[in-house]
Protein backbone atom coordinates (compact mmCIF):
# COMPACT_ATOMS: atom_id res chain seq x y z
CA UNK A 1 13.49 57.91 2.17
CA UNK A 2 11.16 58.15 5.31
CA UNK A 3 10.30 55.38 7.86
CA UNK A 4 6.99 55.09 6.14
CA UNK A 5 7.59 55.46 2.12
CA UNK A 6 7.61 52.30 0.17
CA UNK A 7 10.78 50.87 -0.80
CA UNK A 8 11.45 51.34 -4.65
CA UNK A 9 14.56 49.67 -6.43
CA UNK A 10 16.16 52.13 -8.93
CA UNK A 11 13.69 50.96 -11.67
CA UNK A 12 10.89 52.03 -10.27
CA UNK A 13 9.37 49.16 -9.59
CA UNK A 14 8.09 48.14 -6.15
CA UNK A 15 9.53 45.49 -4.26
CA UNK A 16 7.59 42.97 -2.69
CA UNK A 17 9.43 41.17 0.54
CA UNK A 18 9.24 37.26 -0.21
CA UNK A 19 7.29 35.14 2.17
CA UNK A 20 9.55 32.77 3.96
CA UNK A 21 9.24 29.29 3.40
CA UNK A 22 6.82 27.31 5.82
CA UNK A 23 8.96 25.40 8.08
CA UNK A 24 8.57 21.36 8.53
CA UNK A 25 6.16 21.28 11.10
CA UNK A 26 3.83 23.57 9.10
CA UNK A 27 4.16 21.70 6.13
CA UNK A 28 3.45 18.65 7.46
CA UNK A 29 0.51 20.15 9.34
CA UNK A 30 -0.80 21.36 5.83
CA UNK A 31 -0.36 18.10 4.48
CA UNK A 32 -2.76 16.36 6.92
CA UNK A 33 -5.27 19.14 6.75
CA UNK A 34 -7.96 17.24 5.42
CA UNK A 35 -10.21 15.80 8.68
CA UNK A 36 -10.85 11.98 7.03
CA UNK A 37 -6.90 12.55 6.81
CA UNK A 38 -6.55 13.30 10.34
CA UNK A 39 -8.48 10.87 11.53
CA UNK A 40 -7.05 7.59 9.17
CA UNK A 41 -3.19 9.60 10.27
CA UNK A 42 -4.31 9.29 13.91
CA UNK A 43 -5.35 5.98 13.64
CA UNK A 44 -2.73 4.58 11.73
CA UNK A 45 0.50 5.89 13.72
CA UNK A 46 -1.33 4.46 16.76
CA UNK A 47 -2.09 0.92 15.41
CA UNK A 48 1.47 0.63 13.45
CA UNK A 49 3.54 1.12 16.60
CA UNK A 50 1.67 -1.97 17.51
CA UNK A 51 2.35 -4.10 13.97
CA UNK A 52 6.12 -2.50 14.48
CA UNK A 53 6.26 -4.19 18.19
CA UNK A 54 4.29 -7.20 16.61
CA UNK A 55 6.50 -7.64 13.88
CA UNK A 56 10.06 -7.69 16.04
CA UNK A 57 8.83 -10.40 18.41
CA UNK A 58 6.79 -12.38 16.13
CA UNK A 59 9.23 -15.53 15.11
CA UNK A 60 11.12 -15.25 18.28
CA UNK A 61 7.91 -15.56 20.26
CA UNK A 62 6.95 -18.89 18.34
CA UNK A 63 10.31 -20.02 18.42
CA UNK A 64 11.25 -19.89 21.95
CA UNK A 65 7.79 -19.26 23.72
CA UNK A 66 5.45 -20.99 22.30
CA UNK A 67 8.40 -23.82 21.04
CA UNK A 68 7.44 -24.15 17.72
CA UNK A 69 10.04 -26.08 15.30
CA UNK A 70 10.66 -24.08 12.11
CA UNK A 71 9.22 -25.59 9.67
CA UNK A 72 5.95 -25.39 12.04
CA UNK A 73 6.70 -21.40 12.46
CA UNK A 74 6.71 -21.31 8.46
CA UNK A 75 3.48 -23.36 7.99
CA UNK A 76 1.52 -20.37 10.12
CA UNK A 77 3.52 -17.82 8.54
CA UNK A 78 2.45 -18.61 5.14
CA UNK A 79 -1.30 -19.72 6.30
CA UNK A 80 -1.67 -16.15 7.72
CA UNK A 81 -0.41 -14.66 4.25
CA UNK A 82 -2.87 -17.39 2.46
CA UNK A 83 -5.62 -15.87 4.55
CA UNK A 84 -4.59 -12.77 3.54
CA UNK A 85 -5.00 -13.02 0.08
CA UNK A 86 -8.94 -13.77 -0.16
CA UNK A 87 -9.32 -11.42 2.62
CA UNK A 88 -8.22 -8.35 0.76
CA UNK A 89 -10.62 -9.33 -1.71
CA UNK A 90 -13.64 -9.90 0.64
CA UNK A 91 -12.84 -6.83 1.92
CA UNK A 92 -13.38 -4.71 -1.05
CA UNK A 93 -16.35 -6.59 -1.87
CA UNK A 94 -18.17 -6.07 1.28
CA UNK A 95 -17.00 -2.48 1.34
CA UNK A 96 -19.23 -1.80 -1.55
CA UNK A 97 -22.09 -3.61 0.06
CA UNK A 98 -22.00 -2.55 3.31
CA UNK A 99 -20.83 0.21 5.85
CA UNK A 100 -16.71 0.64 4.80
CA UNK A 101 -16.84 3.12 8.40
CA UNK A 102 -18.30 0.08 10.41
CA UNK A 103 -16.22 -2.86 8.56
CA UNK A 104 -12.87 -0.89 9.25
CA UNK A 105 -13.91 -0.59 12.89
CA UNK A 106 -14.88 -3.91 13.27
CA UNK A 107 -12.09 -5.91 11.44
CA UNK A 108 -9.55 -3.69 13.59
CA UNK A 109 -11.13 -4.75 16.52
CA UNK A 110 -11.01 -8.39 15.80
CA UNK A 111 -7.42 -8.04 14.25
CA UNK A 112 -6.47 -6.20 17.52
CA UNK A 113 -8.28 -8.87 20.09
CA UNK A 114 -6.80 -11.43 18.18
CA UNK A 115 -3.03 -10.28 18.65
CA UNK A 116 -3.77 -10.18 22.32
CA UNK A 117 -5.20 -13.95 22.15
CA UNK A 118 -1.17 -15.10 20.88
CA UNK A 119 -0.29 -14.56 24.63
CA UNK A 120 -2.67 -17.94 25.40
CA UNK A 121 -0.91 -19.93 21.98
CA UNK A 122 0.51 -23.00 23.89
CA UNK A 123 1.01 -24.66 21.05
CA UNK A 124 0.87 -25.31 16.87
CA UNK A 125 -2.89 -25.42 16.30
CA UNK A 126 -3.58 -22.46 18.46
CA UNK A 127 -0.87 -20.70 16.76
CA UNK A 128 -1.70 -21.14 13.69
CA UNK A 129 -5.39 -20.83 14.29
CA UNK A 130 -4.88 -17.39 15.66
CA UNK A 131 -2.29 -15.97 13.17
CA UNK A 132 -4.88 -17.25 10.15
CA UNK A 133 -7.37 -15.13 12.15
CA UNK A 134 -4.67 -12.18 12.18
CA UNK A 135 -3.93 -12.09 8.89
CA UNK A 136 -7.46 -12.55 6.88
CA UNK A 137 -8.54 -9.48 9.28
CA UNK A 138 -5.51 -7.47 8.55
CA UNK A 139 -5.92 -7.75 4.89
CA UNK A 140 -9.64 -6.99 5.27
CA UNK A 141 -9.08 -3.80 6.86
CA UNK A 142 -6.54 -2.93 4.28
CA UNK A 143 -9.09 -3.68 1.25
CA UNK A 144 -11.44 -1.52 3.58
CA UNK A 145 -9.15 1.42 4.60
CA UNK A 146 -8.14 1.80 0.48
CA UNK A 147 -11.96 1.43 -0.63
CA UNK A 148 -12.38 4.48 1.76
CA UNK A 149 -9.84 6.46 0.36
CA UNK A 150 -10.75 6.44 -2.80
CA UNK A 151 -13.90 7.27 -1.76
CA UNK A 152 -13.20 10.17 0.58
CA UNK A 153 -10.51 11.66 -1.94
CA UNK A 154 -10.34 12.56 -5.52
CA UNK A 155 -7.49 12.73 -8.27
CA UNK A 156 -4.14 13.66 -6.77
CA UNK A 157 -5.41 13.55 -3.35
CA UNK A 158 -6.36 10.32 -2.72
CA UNK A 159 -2.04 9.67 -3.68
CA UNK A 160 -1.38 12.34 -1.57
CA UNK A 161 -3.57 10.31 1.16
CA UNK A 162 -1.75 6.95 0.47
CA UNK A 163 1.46 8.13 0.85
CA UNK A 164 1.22 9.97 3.73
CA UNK A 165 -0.21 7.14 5.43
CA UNK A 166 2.55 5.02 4.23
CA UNK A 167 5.15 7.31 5.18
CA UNK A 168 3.26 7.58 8.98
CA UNK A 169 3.34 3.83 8.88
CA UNK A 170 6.93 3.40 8.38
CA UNK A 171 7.92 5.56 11.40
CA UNK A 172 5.24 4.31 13.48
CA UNK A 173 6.60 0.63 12.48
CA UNK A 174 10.09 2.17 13.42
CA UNK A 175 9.27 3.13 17.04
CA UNK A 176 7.40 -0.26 17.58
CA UNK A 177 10.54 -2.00 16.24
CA UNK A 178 12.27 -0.15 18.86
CA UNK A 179 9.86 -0.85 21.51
CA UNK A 180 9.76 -4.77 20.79
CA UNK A 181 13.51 -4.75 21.07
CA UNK A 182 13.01 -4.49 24.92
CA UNK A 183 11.70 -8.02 24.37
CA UNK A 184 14.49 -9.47 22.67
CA UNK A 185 16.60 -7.61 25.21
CA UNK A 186 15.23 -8.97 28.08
CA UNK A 187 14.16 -12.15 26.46
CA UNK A 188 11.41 -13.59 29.03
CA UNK A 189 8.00 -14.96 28.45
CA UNK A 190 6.34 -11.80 30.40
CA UNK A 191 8.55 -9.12 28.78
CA UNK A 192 7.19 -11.00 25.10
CA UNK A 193 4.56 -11.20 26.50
CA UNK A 194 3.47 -8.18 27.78
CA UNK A 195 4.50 -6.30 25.13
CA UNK A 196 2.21 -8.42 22.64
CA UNK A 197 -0.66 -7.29 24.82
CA UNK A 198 0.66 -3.84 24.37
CA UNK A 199 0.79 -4.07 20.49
CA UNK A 200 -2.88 -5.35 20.52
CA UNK A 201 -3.93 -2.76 23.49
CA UNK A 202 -2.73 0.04 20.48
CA UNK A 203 -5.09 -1.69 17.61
CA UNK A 204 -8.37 -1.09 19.97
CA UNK A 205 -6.97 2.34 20.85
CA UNK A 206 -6.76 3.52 17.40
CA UNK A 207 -10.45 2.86 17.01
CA UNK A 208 -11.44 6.03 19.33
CA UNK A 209 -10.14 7.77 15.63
CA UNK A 210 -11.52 5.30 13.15
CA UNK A 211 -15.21 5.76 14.99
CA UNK A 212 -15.12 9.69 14.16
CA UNK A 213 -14.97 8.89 10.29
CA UNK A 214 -18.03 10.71 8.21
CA UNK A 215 -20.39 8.38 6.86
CA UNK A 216 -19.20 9.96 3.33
CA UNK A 217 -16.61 7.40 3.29
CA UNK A 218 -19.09 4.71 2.54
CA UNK A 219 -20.40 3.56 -0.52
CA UNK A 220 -23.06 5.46 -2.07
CA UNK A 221 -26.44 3.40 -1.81
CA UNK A 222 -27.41 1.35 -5.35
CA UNK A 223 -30.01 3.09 -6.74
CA UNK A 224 -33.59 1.11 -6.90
CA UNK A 225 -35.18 -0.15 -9.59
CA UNK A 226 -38.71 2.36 -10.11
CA UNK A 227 -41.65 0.37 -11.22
CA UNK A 228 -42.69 0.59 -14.36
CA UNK A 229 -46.50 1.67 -14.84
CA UNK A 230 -48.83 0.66 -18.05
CA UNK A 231 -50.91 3.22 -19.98
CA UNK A 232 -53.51 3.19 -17.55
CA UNK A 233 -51.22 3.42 -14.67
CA UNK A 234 -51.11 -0.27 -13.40
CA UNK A 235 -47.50 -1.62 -12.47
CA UNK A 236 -46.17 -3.90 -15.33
CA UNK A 237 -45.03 -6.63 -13.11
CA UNK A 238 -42.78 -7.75 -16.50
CA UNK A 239 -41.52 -4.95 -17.23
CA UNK A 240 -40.06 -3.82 -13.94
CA UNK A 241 -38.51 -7.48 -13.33
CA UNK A 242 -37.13 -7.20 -16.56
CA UNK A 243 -35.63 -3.55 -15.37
CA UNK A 244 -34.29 -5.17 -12.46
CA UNK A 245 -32.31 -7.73 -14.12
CA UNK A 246 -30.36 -4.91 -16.39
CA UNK A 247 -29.82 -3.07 -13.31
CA UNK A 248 -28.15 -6.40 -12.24
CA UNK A 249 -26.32 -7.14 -15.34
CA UNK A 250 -24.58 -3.58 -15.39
CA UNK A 251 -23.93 -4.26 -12.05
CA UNK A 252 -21.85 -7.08 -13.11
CA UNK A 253 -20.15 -5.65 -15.68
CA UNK A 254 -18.78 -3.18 -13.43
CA UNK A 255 -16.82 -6.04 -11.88
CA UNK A 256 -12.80 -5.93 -11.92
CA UNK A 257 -13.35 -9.62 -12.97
CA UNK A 258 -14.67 -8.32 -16.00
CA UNK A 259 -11.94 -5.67 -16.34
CA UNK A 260 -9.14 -7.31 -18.42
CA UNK A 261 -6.75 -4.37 -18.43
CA UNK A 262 -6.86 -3.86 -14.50
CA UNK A 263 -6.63 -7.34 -13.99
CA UNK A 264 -3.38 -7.73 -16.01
CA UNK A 265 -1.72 -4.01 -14.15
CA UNK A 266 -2.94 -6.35 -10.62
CA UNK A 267 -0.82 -9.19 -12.30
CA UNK A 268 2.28 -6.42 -13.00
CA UNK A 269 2.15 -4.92 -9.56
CA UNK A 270 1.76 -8.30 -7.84
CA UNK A 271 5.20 -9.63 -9.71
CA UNK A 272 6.38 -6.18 -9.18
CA UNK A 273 5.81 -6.27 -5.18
CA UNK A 274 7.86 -9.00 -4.88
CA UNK A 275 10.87 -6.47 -3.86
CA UNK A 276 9.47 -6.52 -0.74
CA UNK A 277 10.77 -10.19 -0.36
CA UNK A 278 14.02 -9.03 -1.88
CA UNK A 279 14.59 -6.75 0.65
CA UNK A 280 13.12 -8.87 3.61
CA UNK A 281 15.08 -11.87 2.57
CA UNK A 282 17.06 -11.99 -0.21
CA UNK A 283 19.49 -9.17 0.77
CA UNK A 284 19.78 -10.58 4.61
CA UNK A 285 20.84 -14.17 3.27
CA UNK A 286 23.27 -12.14 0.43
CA UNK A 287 25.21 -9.96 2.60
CA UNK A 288 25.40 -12.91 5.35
CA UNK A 289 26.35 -15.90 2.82
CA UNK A 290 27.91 -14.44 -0.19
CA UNK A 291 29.75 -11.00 1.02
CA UNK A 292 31.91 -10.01 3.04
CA UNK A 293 30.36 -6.80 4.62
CA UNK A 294 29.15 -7.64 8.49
CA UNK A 295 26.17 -8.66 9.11
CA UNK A 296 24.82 -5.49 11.06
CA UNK A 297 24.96 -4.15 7.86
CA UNK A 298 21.67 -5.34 7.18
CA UNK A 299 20.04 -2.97 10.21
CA UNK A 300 21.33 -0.28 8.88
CA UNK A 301 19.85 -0.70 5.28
CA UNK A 302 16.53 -0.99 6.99
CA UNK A 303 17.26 2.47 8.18
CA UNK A 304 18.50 3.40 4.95
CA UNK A 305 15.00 2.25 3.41
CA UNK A 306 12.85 3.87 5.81
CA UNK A 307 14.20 7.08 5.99
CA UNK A 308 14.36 7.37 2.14
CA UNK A 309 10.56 6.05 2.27
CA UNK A 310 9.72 9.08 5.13
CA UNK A 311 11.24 11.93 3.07
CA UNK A 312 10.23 11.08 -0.55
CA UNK A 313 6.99 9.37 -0.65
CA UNK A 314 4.81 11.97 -0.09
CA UNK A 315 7.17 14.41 -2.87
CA UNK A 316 7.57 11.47 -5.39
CA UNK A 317 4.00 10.92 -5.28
CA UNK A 318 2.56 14.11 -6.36
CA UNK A 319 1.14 14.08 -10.09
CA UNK A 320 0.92 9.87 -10.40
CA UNK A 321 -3.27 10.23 -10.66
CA UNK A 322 -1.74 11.03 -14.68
CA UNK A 323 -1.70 8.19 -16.13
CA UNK A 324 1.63 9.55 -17.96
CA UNK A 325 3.32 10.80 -14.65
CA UNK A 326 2.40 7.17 -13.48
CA UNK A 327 3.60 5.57 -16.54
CA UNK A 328 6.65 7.64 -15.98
CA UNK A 329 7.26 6.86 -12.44
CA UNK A 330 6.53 3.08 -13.15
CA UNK A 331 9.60 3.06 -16.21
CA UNK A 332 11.75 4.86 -13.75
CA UNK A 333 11.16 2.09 -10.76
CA UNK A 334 11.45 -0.51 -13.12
CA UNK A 335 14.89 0.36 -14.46
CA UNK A 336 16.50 1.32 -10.94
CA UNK A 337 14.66 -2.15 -8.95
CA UNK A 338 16.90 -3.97 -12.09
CA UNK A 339 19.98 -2.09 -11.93
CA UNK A 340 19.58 -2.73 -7.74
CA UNK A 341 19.42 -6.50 -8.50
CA UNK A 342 22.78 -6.58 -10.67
CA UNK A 343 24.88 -4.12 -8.15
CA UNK A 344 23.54 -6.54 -5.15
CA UNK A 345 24.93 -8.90 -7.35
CA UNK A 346 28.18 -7.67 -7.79
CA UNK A 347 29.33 -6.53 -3.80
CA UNK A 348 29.96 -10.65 -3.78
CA UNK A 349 33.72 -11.51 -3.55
CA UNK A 350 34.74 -8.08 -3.11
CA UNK A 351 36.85 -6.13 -0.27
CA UNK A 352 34.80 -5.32 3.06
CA UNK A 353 34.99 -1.64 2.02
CA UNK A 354 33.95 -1.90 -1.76
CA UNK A 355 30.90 -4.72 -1.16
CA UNK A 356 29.70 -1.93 1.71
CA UNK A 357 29.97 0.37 -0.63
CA UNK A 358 28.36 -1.34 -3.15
CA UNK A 359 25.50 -2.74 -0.94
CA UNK A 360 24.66 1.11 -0.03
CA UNK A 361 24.54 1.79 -3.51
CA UNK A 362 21.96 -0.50 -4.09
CA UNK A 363 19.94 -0.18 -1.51
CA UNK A 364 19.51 3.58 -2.43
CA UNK A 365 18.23 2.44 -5.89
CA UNK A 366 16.10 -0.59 -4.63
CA UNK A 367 14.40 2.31 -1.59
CA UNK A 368 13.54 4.54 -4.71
CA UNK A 369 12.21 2.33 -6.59
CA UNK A 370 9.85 1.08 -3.95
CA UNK A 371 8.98 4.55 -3.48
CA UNK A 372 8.32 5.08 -7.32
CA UNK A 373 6.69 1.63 -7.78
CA UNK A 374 3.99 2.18 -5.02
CA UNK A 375 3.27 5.87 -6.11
CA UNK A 376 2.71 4.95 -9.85
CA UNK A 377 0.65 1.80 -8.89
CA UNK A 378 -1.62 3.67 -6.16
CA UNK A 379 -2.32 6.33 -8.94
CA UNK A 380 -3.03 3.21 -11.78
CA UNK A 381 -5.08 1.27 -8.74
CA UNK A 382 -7.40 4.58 -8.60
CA UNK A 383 -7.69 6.10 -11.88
CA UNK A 384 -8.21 2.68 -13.65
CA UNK A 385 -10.84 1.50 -11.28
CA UNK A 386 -14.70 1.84 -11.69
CA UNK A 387 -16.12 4.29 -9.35
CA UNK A 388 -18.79 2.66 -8.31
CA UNK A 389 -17.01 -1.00 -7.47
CA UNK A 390 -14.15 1.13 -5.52
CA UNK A 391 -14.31 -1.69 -2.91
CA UNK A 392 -14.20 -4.36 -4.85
CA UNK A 393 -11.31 -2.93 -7.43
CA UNK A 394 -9.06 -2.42 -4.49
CA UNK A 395 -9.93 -5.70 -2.77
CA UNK A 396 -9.00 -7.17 -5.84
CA UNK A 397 -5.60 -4.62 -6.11
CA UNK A 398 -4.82 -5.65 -2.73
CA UNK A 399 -5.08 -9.22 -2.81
CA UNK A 400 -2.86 -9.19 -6.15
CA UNK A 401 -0.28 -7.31 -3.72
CA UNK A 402 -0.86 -10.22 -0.95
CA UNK A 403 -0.29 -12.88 -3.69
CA UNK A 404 2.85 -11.31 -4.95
CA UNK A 405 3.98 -11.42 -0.90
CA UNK A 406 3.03 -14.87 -0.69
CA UNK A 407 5.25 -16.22 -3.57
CA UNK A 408 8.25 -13.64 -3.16
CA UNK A 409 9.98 -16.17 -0.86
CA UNK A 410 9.87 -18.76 -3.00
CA UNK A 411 10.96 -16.75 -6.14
CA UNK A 412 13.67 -14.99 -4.29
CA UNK A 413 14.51 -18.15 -3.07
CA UNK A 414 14.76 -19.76 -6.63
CA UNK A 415 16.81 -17.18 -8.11
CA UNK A 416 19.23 -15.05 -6.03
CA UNK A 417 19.88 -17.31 -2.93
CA UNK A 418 20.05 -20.40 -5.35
CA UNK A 419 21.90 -19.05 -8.17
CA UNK A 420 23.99 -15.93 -7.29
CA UNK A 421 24.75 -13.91 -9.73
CA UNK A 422 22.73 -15.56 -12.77
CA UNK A 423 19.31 -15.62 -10.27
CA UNK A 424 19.83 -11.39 -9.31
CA UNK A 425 19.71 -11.34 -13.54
CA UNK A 426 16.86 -13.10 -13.48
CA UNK A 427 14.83 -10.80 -10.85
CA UNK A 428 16.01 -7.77 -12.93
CA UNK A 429 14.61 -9.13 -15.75
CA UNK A 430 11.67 -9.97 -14.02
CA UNK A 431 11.45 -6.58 -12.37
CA UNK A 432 12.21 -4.75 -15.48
CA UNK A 433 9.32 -6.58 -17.62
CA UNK A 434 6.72 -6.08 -14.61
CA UNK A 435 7.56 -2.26 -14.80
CA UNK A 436 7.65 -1.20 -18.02
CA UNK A 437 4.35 -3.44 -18.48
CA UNK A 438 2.78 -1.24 -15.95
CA UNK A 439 4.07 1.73 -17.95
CA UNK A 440 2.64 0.33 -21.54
CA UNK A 441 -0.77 0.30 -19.65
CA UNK A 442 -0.63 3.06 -18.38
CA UNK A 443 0.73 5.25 -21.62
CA UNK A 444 -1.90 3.02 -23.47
CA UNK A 445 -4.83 4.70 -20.90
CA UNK A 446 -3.56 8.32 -21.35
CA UNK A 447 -4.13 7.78 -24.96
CA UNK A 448 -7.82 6.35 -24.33
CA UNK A 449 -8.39 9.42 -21.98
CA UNK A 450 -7.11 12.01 -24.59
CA UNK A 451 -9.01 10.23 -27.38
CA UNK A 452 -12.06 10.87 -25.43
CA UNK A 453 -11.68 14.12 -24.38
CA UNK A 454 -10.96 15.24 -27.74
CA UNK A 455 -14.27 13.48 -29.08
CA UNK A 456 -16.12 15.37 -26.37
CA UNK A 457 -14.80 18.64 -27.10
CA UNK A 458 -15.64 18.18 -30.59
CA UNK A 459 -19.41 17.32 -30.03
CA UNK A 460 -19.40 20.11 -27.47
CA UNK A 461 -18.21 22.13 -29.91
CA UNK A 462 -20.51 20.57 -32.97
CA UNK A 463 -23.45 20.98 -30.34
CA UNK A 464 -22.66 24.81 -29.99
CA UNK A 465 -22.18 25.35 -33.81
CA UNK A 466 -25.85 23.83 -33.74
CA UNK A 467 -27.44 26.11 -31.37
């Protein structure tokens, strides 16, 4: 065969050279390619090194800064979540109203001015004042940043959007972590400090992204009501109040308030979230009180978690805008976030080895289903939602999420850390009823859509018999 012929196997047949696989960097690069993806990427790894820095120092800074007692550190803890919770829902509902572009910009701003401002907390009321201010702008920017995306994306992209953004904001949290360890390392006022200053410093800095969003990401203007004219072309002052009032009314009913099945998968996800607390506080106080695997232990779960969240989120996710991949998803997460309660459970009493062992095991199972829970509820939060009340669906999506945050230290509380063994069973029969919940609504909704499609096909295809 010459230099130049084209290679032929014995068949015949040509054979074409396989591309190679893109490497990492490319892939990642082509999953960021949209530009409202860029920017939202670029703004959120900047701002989340700052929450990561934020969150490291935050209780020690109280503690032994600003010499709050505990029970004071709690009270602005939990006012900051309370603040929270009807800020995600303002949120949404003024990012239906007004600018979403400008809102984001402006609540980050605030959010990031205020973290500076905990550098001149001197005591309890300025403290708490501040961290109420913190958290209701937080939350608002959250309702905000998800009203966007589901406004800037469609289908399996606006998934694809959330987790990539979650999966940025876990590493970016990461290297703040690591960055507000020089705090507890050095462990002066100016070193906390400073680096407080430096978390809030990264807030306003990731508004030099946020300000190049399109003005596509708002929400499209409500269409006005047209006069309505008489017979001899006179405006029928009657008539077009009485068109303005319907225009009103189906307003209304486009509320989430009046949507009975996404207020109930809100409900589900809420109950559901609460393995965040499990993992923030019920598996610290475990290991530490009840096992006999060291304490450092914990760290490296943390790890565990957020490396597991980096790799799969983005894979896991792809597909859950089907309401029967989400359905799916949401079973799957429900049965591994209850077998994760009984095998934390079970590393009590035994061998340092076996309860490590044990604790690892879980802790894979709890990481995926967090992963599985969050891509099956961001598809649900989307698909179920009214298009035109985007805002004020995910204001009321997040705020079920910032309710289920609130009350997951008390429930965690109640169960695990107060009754061992007999309070894990009870979380995984929590979890497990909160997940397959979310999967009856969800197979229940691919049912409704199929229903429908088939009834338009058929008039389609009535309509075309007609013509």
């Amino acid at each position: 065969m010459s230099p130049t012929s084209t290679p032929e196997s014995d068949t015949g047949t040509i054979d074409v050279p396989e591309h190679p696989r893109p490497g990492l960097f490319a892939r990642l690069a082509a999953s960021v390619s949209d530009p409202v993806l860029r920017i939202l990427v670029g703004a959120t790894l900047i701002s989340r090194v700052g929450r990561g820095i934020f969150l490291t120092v935050t209780v020690l800074y109280f503690t032994f800064i600003v010499g709050l007692a505990p029970h004071e550190v709690a009270i602005v803890l939990a006012a900051a979540s309370g603040a929270g919770v009807v800020a995600s829902l303002a949120g949404g509902w003024l990012a239906d109203r007004f600018s979403a572009k400008r809102l984001v910009i402006v609540f980050t701003a605030i959010e990031g001015v205020a973290l500076i401002s905990y550098v001149f907390a001197g005591d309890f009321i300025s403290a708490l004042v501040i961290a109420v201010i913190c958290g209701a702008f937080e939350m608002g920017a959250n309702s905000t940043r998800s009203a966007i995306i589901a406004r800037a994306f469609e289908g399996e992209s606006r998934v694809h959007a959330r987790a990539v953004l979650r999966s940025i904001t876990n590493v970016a949290i990461a290297a703040g972590s690591g960055l507000g360890a020089l705090a507890l390392a050095l462990g002066t006022a100016e070193a906390y400090r400073s680096l407080i200053v430096g978390a809030g410093a990264l807030y306003l800095l990731g508004l030099f992204q946020l300000v190049k969003l399109p003005a596509s990401v708002d929400a499209p203007a409500r269409p006005a009501v047209a006069s309505v004219t008489t017979a001899t072309g006179s405006v029928d002052a009657a008539a077009t109040a009485d068109a303005a009032v319907a225009s009103r009314r189906d307003w209304a009913r486009r509320s989430p308030w009046r949507d009975p099945r996404y207020l109930v998968f809100t409900a589900l996800s809420a109950v559901f979230g609460m393995q965040f607390g499990v993992a923030e506080l019920g598996v610290p106080l475990w290991i530490a009180r009840e096992t006999a695997a060291p304490e450092v232990l914990v760290a490296l779960l943390l790890i565990l978690n957020t490396v597991i969240v980096v790799i799969f989120q983005v894979p896991l996710s792809k597909g859950t805008h089907d309401f029967r991949v989400a359905a799916r998803v949401s079973a799957i997460s429900a049965w591994l976030m209850a077998g994760a309660c009984l095998v934390y459970a079970a590393a009590a009493g035994l061998p340092v080895g076996f309860a490590i062992a044990v604790l690892v095991v879980a802790a894979l199972a709890h990481a995926f289903a967090e992963v599985l829970s969050q891509a099956g509820g961001w598809g649900l939060s989307f698909e179920l939602a009214d298009p035109l009340r985007a805002g004020a669906y995910q204001g009321v999506f997040g705020m079920g999420y910032a309710v289920g945050a609130l009350a997951a230290p008390l429930v965690v509380n109640a169960t695990a850390i107060a009754h061992g063994f007999a309070g894990w069973a009870i979380l995984a029969v929590v979890f497990l009823a909160s997940g397959l919940g979310t999967w009856a609504i969800a197979r229940a909704a691919a049912r409704t859509a199929d229903h429908t499609r088939h009834a338009g096909a058929a008039a389609d295809a009535g309509a075309g018999a007609a013509s």
